[in-house]
C-alpha atoms as a PDB file:
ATOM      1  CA  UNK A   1     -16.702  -2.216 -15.479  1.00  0.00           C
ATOM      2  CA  UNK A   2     -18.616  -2.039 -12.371  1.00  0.00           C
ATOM      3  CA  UNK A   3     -16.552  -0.600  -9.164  1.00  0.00           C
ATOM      4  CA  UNK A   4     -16.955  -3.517  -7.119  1.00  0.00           C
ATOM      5  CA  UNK A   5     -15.420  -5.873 -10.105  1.00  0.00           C
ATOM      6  CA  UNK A   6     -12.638  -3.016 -10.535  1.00  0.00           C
ATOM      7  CA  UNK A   7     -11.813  -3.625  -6.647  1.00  0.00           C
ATOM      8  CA  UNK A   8     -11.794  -7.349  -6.862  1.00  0.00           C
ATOM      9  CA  UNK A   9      -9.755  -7.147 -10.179  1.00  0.00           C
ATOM     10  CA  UNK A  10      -7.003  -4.732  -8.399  1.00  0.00           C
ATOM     11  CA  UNK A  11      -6.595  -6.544  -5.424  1.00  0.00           C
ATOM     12  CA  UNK A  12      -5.685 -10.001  -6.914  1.00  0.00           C
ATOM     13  CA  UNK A  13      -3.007  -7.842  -9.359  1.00  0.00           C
ATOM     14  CA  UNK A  14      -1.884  -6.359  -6.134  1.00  0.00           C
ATOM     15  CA  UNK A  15      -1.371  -9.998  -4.299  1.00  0.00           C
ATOM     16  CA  UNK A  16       0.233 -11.204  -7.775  1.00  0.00           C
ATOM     17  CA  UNK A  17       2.613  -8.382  -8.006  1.00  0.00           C
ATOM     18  CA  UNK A  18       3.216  -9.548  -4.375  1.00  0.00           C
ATOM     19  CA  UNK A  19       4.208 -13.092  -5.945  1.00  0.00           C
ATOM     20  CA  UNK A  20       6.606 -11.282  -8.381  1.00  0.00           C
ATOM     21  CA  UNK A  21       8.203  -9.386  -6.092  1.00  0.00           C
ATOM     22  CA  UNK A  22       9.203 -12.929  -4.009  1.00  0.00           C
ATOM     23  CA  UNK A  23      10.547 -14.036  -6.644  1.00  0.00           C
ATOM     24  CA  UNK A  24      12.520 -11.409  -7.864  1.00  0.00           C
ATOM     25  CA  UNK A  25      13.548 -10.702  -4.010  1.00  0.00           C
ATOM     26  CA  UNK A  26      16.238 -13.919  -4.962  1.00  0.00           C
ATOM     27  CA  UNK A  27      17.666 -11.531  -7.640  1.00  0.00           C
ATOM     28  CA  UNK A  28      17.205  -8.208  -6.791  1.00  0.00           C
ATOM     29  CA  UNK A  29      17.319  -5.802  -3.875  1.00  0.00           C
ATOM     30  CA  UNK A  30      14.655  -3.820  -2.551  1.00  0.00           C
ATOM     31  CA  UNK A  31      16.016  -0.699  -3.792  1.00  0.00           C
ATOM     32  CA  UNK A  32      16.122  -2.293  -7.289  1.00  0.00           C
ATOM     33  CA  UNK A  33      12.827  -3.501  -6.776  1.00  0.00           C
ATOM     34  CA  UNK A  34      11.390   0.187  -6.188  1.00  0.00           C
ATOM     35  CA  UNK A  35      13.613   1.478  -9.058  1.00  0.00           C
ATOM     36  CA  UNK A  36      12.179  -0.725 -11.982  1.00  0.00           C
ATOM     37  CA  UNK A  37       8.593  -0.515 -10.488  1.00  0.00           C
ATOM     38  CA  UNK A  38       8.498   3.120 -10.176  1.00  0.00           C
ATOM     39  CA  UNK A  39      10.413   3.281 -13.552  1.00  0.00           C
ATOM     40  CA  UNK A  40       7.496   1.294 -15.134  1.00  0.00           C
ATOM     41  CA  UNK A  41       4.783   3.418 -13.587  1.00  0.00           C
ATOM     42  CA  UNK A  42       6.585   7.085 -14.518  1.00  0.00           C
ATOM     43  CA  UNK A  43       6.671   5.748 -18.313  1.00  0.00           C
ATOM     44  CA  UNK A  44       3.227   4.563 -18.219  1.00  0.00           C
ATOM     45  CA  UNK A  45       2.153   7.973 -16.470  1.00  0.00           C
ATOM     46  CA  UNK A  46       4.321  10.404 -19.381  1.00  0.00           C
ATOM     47  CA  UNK A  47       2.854   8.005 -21.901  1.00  0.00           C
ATOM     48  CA  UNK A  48      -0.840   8.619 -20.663  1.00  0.00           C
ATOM     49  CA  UNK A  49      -0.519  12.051 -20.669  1.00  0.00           C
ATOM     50  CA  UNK A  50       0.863  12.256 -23.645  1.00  0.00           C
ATOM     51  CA  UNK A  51      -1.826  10.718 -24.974  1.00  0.00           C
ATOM     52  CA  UNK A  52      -4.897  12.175 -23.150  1.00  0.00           C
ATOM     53  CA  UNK A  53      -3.877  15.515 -22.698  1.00  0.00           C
ATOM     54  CA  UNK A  54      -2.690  17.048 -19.152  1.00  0.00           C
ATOM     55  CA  UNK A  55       0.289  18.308 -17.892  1.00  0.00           C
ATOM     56  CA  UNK A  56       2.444  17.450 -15.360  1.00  0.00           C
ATOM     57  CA  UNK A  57       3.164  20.803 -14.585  1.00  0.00           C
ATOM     58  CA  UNK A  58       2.295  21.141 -10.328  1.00  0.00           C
ATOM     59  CA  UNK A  59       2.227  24.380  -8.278  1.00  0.00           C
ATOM     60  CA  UNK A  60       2.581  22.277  -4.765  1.00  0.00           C
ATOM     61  CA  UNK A  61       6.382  20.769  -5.693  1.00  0.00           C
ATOM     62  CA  UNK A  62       6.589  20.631  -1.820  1.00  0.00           C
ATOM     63  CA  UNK A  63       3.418  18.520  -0.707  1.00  0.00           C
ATOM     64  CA  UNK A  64       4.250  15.940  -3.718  1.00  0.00           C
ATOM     65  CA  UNK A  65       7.565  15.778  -2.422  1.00  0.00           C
ATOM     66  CA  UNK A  66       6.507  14.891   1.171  1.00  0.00           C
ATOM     67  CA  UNK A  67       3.871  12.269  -0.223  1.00  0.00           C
ATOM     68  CA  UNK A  68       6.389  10.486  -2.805  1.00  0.00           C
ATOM     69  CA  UNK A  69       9.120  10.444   0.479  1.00  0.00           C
ATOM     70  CA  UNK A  70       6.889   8.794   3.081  1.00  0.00           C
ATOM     71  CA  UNK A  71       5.727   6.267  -0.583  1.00  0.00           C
ATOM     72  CA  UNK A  72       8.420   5.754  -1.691  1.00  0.00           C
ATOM     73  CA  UNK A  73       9.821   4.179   1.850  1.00  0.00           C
ATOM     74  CA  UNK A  74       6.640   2.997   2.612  1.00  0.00           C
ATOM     75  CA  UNK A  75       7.397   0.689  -0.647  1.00  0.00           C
ATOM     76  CA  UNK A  76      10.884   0.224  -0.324  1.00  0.00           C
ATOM     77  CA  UNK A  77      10.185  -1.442   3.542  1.00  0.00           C
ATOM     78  CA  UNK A  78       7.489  -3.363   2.103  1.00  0.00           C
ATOM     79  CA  UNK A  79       9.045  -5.245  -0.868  1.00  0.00           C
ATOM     80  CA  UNK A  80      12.141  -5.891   2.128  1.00  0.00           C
ATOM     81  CA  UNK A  81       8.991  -7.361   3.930  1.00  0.00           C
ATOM     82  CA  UNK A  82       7.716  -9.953   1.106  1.00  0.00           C
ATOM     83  CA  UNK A  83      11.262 -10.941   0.575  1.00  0.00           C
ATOM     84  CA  UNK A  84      11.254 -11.810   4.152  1.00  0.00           C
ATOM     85  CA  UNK A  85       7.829 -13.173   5.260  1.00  0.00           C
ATOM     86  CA  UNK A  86       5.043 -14.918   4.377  1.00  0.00           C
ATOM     87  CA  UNK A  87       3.573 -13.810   1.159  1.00  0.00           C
ATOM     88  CA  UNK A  88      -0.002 -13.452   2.943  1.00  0.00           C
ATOM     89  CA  UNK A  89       1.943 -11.894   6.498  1.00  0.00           C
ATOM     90  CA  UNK A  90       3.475  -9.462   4.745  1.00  0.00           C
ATOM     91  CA  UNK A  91      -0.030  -8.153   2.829  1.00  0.00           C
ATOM     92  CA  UNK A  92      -1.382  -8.168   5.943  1.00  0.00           C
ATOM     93  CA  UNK A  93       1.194  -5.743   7.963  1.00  0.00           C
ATOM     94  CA  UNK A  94       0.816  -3.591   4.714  1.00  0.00           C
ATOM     95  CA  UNK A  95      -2.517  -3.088   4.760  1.00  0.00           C
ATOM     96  CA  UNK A  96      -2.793  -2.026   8.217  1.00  0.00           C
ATOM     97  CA  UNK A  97      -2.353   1.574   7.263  1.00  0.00           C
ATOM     98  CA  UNK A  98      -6.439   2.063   7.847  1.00  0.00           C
ATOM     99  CA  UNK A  99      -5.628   1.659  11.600  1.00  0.00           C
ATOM    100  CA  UNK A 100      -2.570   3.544  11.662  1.00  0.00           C
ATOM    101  CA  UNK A 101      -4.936   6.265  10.177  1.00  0.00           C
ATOM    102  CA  UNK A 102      -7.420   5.845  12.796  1.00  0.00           C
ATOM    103  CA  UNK A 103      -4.596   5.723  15.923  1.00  0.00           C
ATOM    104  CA  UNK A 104      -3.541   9.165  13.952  1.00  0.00           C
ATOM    105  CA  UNK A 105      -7.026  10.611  14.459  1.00  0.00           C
ATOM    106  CA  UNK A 106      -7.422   9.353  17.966  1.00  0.00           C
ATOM    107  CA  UNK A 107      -3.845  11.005  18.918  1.00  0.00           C
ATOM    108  CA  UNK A 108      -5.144  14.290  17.302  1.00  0.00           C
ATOM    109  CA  UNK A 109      -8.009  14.459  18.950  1.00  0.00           C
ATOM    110  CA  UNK A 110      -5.944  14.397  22.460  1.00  0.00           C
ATOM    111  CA  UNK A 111      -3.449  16.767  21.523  1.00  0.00           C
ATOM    112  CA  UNK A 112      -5.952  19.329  20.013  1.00  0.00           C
ATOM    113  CA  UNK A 113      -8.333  19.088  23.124  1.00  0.00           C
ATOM    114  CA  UNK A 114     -11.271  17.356  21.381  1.00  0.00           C
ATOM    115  CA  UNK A 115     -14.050  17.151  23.755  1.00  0.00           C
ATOM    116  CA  UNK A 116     -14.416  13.127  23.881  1.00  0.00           C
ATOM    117  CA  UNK A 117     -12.466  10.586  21.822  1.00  0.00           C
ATOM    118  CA  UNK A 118     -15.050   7.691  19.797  1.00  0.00           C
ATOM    119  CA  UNK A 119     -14.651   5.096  21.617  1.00  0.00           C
ATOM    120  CA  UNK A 120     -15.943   2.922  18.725  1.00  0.00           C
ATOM    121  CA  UNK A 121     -12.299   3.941  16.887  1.00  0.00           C
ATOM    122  CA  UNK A 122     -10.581   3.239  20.301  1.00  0.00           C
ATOM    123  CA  UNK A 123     -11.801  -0.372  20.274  1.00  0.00           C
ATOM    124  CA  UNK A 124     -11.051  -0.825  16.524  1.00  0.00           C
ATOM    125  CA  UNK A 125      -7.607   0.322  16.272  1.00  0.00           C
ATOM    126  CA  UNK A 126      -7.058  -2.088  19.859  1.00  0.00           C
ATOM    127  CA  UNK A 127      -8.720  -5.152  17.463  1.00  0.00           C
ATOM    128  CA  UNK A 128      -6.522  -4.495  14.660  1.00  0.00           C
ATOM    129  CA  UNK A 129      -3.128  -4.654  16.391  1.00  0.00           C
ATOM    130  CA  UNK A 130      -4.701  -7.454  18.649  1.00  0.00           C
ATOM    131  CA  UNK A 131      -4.451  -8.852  14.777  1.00  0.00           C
ATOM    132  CA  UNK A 132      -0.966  -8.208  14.486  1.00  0.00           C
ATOM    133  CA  UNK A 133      -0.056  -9.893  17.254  1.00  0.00           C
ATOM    134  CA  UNK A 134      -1.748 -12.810  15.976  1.00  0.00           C
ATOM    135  CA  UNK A 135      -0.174 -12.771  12.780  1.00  0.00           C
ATOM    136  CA  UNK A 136       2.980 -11.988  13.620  1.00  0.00           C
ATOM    137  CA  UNK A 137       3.790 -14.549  16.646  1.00  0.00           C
ATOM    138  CA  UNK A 138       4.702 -17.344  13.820  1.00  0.00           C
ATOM    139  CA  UNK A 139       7.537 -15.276  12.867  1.00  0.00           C
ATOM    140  CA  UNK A 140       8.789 -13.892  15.580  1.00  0.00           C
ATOM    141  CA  UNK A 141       9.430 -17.154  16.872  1.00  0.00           C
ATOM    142  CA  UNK A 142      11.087 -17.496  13.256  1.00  0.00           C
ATOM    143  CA  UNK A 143      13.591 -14.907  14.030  1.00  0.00           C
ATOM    144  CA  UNK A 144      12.184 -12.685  11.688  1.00  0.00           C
ATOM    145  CA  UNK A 145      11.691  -9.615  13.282  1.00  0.00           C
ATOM    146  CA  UNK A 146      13.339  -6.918  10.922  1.00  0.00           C
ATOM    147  CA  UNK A 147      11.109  -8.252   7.924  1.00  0.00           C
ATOM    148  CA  UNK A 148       8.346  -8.089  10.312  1.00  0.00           C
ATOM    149  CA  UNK A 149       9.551  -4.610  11.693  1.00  0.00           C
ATOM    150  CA  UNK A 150       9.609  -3.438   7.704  1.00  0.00           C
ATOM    151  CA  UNK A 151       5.976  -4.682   7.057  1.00  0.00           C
ATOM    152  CA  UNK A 152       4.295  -2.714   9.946  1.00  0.00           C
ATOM    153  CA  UNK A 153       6.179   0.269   9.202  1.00  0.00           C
ATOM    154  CA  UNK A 154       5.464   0.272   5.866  1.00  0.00           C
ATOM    155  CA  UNK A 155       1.676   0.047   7.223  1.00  0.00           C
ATOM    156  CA  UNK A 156       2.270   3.477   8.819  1.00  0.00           C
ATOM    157  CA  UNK A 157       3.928   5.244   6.196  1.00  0.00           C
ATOM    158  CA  UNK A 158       1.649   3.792   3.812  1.00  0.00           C
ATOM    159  CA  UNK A 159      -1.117   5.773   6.161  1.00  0.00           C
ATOM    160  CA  UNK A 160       0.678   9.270   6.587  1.00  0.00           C
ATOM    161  CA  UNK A 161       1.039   8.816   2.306  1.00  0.00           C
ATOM    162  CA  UNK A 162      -2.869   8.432   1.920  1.00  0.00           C
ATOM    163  CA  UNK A 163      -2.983  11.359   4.558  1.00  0.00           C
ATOM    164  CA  UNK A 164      -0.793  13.501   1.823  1.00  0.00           C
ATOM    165  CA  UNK A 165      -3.083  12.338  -0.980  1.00  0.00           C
ATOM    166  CA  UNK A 166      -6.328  13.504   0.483  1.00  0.00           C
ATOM    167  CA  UNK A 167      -4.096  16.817   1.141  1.00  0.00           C
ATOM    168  CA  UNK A 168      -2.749  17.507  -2.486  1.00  0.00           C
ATOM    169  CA  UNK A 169      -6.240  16.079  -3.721  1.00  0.00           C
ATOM    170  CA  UNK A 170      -7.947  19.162  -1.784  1.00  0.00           C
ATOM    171  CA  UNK A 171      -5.517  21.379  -3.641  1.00  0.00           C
ATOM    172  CA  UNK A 172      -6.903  20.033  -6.898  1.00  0.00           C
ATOM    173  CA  UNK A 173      -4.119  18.042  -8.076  1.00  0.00           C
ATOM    174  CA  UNK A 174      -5.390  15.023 -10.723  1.00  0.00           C
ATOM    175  CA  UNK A 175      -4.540  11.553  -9.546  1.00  0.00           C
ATOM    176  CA  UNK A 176      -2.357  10.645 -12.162  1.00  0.00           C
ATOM    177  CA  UNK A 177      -0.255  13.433 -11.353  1.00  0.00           C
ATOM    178  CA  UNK A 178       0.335  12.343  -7.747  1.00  0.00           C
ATOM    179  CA  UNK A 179       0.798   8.798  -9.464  1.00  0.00           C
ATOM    180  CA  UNK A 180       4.057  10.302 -11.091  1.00  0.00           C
ATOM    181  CA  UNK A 181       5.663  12.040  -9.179  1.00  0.00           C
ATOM    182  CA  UNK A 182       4.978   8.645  -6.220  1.00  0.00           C
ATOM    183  CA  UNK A 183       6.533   7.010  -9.126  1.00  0.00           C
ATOM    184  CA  UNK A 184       9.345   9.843  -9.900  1.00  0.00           C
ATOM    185  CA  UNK A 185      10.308   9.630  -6.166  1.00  0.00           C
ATOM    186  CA  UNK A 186      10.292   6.001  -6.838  1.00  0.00           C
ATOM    187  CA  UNK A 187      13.209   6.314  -9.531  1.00  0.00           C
ATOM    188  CA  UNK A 188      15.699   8.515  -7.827  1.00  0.00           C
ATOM    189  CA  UNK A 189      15.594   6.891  -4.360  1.00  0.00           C
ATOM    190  CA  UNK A 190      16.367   3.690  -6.443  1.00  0.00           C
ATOM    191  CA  UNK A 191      18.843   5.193  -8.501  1.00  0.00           C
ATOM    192  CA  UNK A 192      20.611   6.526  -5.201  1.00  0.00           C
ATOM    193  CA  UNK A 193      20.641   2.887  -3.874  1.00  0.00           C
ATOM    194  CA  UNK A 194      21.371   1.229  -6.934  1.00  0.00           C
ATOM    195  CA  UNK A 195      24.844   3.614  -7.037  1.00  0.00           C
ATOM    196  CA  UNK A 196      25.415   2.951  -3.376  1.00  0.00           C
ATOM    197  CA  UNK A 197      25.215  -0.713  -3.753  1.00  0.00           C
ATOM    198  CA  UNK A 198      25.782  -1.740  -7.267  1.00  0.00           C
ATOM    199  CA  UNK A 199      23.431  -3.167  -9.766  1.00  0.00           C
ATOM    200  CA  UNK A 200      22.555  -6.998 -10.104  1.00  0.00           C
ATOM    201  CA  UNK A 201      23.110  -8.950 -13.592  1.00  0.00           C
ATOM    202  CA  UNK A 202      20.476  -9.276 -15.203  1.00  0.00           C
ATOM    203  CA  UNK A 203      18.554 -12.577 -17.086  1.00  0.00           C
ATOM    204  CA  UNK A 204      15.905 -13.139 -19.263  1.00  0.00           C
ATOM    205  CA  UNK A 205      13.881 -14.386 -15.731  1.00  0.00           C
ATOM    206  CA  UNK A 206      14.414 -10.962 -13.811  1.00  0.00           C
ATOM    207  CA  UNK A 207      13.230  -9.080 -16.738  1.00  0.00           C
ATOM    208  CA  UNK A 208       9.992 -10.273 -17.098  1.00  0.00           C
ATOM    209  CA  UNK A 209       9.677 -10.287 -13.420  1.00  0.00           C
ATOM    210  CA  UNK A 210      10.813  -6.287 -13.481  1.00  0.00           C
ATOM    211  CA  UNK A 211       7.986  -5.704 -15.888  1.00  0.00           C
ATOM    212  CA  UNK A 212       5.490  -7.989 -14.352  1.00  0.00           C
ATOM    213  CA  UNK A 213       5.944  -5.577 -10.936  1.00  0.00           C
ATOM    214  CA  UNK A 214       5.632  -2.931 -12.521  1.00  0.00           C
ATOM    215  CA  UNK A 215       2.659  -3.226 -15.143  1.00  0.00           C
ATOM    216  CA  UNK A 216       0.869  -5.484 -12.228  1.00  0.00           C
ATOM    217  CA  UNK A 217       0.896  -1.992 -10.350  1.00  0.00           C
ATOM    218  CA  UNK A 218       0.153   0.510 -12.790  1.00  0.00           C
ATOM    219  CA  UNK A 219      -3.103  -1.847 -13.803  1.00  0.00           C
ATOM    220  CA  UNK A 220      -3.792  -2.311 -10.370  1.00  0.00           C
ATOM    221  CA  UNK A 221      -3.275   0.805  -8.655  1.00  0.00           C
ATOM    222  CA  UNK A 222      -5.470   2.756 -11.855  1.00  0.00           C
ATOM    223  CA  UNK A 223      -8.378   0.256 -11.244  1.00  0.00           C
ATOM    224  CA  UNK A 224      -8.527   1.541  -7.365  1.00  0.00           C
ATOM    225  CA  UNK A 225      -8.731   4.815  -7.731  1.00  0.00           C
ATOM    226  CA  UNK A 226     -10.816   4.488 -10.359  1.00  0.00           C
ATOM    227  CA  UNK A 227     -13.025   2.390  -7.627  1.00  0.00           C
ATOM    228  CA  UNK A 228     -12.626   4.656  -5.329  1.00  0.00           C
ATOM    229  CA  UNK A 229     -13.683   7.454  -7.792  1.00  0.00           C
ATOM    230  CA  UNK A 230     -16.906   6.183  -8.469  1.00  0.00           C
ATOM    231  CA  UNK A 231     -17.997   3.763  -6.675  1.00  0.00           C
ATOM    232  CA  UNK A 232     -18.720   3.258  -2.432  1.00  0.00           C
ATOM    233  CA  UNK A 233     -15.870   3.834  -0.072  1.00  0.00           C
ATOM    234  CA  UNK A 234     -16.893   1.328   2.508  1.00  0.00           C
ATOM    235  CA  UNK A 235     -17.857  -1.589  -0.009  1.00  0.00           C
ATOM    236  CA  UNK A 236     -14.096  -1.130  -1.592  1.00  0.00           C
ATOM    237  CA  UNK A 237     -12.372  -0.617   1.772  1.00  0.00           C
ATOM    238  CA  UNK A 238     -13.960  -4.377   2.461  1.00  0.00           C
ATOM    239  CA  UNK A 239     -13.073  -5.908  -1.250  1.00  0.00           C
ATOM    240  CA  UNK A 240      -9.804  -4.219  -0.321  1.00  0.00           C
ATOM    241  CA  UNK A 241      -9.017  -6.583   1.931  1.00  0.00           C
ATOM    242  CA  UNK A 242      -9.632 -10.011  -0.447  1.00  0.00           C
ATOM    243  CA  UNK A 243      -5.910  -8.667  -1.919  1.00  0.00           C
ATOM    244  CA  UNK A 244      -4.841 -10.371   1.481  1.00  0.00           C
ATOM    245  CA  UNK A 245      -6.705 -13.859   0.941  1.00  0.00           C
ATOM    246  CA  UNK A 246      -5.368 -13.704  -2.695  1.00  0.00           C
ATOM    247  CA  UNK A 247      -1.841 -13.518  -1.196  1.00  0.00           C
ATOM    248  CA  UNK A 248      -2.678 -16.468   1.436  1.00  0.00           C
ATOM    249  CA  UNK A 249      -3.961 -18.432  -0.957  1.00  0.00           C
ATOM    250  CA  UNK A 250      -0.770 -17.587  -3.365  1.00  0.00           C
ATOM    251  CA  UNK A 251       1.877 -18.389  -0.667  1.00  0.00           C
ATOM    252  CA  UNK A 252       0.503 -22.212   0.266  1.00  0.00           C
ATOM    253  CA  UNK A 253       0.131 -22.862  -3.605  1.00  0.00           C
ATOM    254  CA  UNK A 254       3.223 -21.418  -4.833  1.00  0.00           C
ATOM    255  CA  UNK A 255       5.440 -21.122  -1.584  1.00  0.00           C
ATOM    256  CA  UNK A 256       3.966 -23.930   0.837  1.00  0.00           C
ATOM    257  CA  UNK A 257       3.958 -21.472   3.093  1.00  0.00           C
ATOM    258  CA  UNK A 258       1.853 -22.909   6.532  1.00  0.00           C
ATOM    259  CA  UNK A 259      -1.193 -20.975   7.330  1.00  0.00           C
ATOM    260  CA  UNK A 260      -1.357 -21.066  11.377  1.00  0.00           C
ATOM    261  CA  UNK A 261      -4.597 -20.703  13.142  1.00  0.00           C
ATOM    262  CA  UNK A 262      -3.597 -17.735  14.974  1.00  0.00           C
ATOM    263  CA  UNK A 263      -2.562 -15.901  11.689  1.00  0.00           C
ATOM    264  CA  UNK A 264      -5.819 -16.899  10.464  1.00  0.00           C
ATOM    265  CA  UNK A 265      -7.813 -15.206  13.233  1.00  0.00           C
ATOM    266  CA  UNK A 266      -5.007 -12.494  13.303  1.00  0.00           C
ATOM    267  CA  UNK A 267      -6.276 -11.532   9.693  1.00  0.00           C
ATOM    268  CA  UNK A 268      -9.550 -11.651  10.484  1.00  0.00           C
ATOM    269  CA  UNK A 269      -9.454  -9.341  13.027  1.00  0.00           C
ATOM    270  CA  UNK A 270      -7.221  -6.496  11.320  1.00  0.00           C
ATOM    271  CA  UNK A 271      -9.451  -6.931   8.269  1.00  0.00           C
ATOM    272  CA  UNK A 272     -12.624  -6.042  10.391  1.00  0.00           C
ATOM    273  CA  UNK A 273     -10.614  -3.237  12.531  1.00  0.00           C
ATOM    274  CA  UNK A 274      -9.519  -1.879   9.145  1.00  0.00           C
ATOM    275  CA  UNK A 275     -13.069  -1.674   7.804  1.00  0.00           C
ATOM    276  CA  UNK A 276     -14.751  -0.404  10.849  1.00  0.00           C
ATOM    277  CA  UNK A 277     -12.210   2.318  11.413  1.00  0.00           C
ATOM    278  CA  UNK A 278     -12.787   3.383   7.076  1.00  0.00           C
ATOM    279  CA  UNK A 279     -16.540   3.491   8.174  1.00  0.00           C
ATOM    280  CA  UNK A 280     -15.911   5.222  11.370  1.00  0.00           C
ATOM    281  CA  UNK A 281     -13.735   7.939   9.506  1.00  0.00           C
ATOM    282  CA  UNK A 282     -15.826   8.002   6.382  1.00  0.00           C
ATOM    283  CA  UNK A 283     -19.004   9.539   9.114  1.00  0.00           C
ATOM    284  CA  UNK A 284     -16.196  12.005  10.695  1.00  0.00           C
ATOM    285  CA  UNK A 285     -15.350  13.274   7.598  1.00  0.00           C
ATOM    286  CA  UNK A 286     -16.046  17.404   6.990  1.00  0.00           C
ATOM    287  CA  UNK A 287     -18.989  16.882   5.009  1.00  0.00           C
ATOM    288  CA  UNK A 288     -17.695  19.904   2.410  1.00  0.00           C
ATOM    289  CA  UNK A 289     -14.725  17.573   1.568  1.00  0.00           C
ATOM    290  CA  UNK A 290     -16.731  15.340  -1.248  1.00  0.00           C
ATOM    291  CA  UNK A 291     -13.790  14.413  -3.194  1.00  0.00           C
ATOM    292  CA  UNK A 292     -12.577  10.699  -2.881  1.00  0.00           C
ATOM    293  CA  UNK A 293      -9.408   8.721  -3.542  1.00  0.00           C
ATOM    294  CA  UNK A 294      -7.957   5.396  -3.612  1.00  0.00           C
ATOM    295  CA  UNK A 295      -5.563   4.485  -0.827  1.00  0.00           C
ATOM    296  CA  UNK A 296      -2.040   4.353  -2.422  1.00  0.00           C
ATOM    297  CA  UNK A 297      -0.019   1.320  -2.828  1.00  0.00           C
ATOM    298  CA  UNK A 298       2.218   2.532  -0.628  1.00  0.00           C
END
């Protein structure tokens, strides 16, 4: 399968695991949500390994730790932020992690002393929250600011976690492996809740939405790297962003969710700050550091 076709295929999963987890939001809790996802994807990791050959076995415990904590919340916020938004809004606040990335470069380059700061990024990441202004004025006025509060900052731990990635994949460590142990992380912080909190009932309904979630990501989130392996960073950074159209189009058809002007433009604008500022940082990148990977879920 061509990269390009991988992309598009991962982010409509992605916006219809989105649709699962709205639905399951009724039943579940966001800590219960992470739990069986991240359940899902640790079996489907073990089994994969099993199967292929591998190990699990990692000699930076500490940096996967650090990546699966900043994930792991990253998730937990975001699912908090579907069951509270607009399918589409909440997408959107999500993937704003390429400009968080970009306002994390700009604030190193101050603190280190860099001679000038690209003024091209400046503009970008000003753009993309220009964007989220847009976007999110509907539901402020809805008195939904903690949903909305979850969805950007699961935008910017989303970013430090692909920050960690490009880290532990500089050590050497194989995707999948940074895949379980996102997905291990995933599992005890869930557990923890679940014991804090209790566990809902289950029925025949939230099962198959459990196991939607969480096959929807594995599928999804092994087609993206896979993209991102082999194929153009810039052209899947762009097809990326169709995952938030998907989830538009999803919330009118299944939710009747209203798509305002203003969130309109607001999406345009934080899809075209997020692709400028991948561009931007794909040229600044230390031309010895070849090896690519997909931006996590979360």
């Amino acid at each position: 399968m061509a990269p390009p076709l991988m992309m598009l295929l991962a982010s409509l999963l992605f916006a219809t695991m989105g649709v699962c987890v709205k639905f399951a939001s009724a039943l579940y809790t966001p800590g219960e949500l992470v739990f069986y996802r991240s359940l899902v994807g640790t079996l489907f990791i073990v089994a994969l390994v099993h199967f292929r050959g591998g190990t699990l076995r990692t000699p930076v415990p500490g940096m996967h730790f650090s990546r699966s904590a900043s994930g792991v919340l990253s998730l937990g916020l975001w699912f908090h932020a579907i069951g509270g938004l607009p399918l589409g809004t909440a997408m959107t606040l999500n993937y704003l992690s390429s400009v968080w990335m970009a306002l994390f470069m700009i604030g190193g380059a101050v603190v280190f002393g860099a001679a000038r700061v690209d003024g091209r990024l400046v503009a970008a990441v000003l753009v993309g929250f220009a964007g989220v202004a847009l976007v999110l004025q509907p539901t402020v006025a809805q008195d939904q600011f903690w949903p909305g509060l979850s969805g950007l900052a699961s935008g910017l731990l989303a970013a430090m976690a692909y920050l960690q990635v490009t880290a532990l994949g500089r050590q050497g460590e194989p995707d999948y492996r940074v895949v379980f142990y996102f997905s291990l992380g995933g599992v005890v912080l869930g557990a923890a809740t679940m014991a804090a909190t209790g566990a809902s009932p289950h029925a025949p309904r939230g099962v198959a939405l459990l196991l939607a979630i969480g096959l929807l990501a594995v599928v999804a989130q092994m087609l993206m790297t896979r993209a991102y392996t082999i194929g153009s960073v810039l052209a899947n950074a762009a097809l990326q962003y169709l995952g938030i159209l998907f989830a538009f189009a999803f919330g009118v058809l299944l939710f009747d969710e209203a798509v305002t002007p203003a969130a309109a433009a607001g999406v345009l604008l934080i899809a075209g700050a997020g692709i400028a500022t991948t561009m931007l940082r794909e040229k600044a990148a230390l031309p010895a550091d070849t090896r690519r990977h997909a931006p996590p879920e979360s």
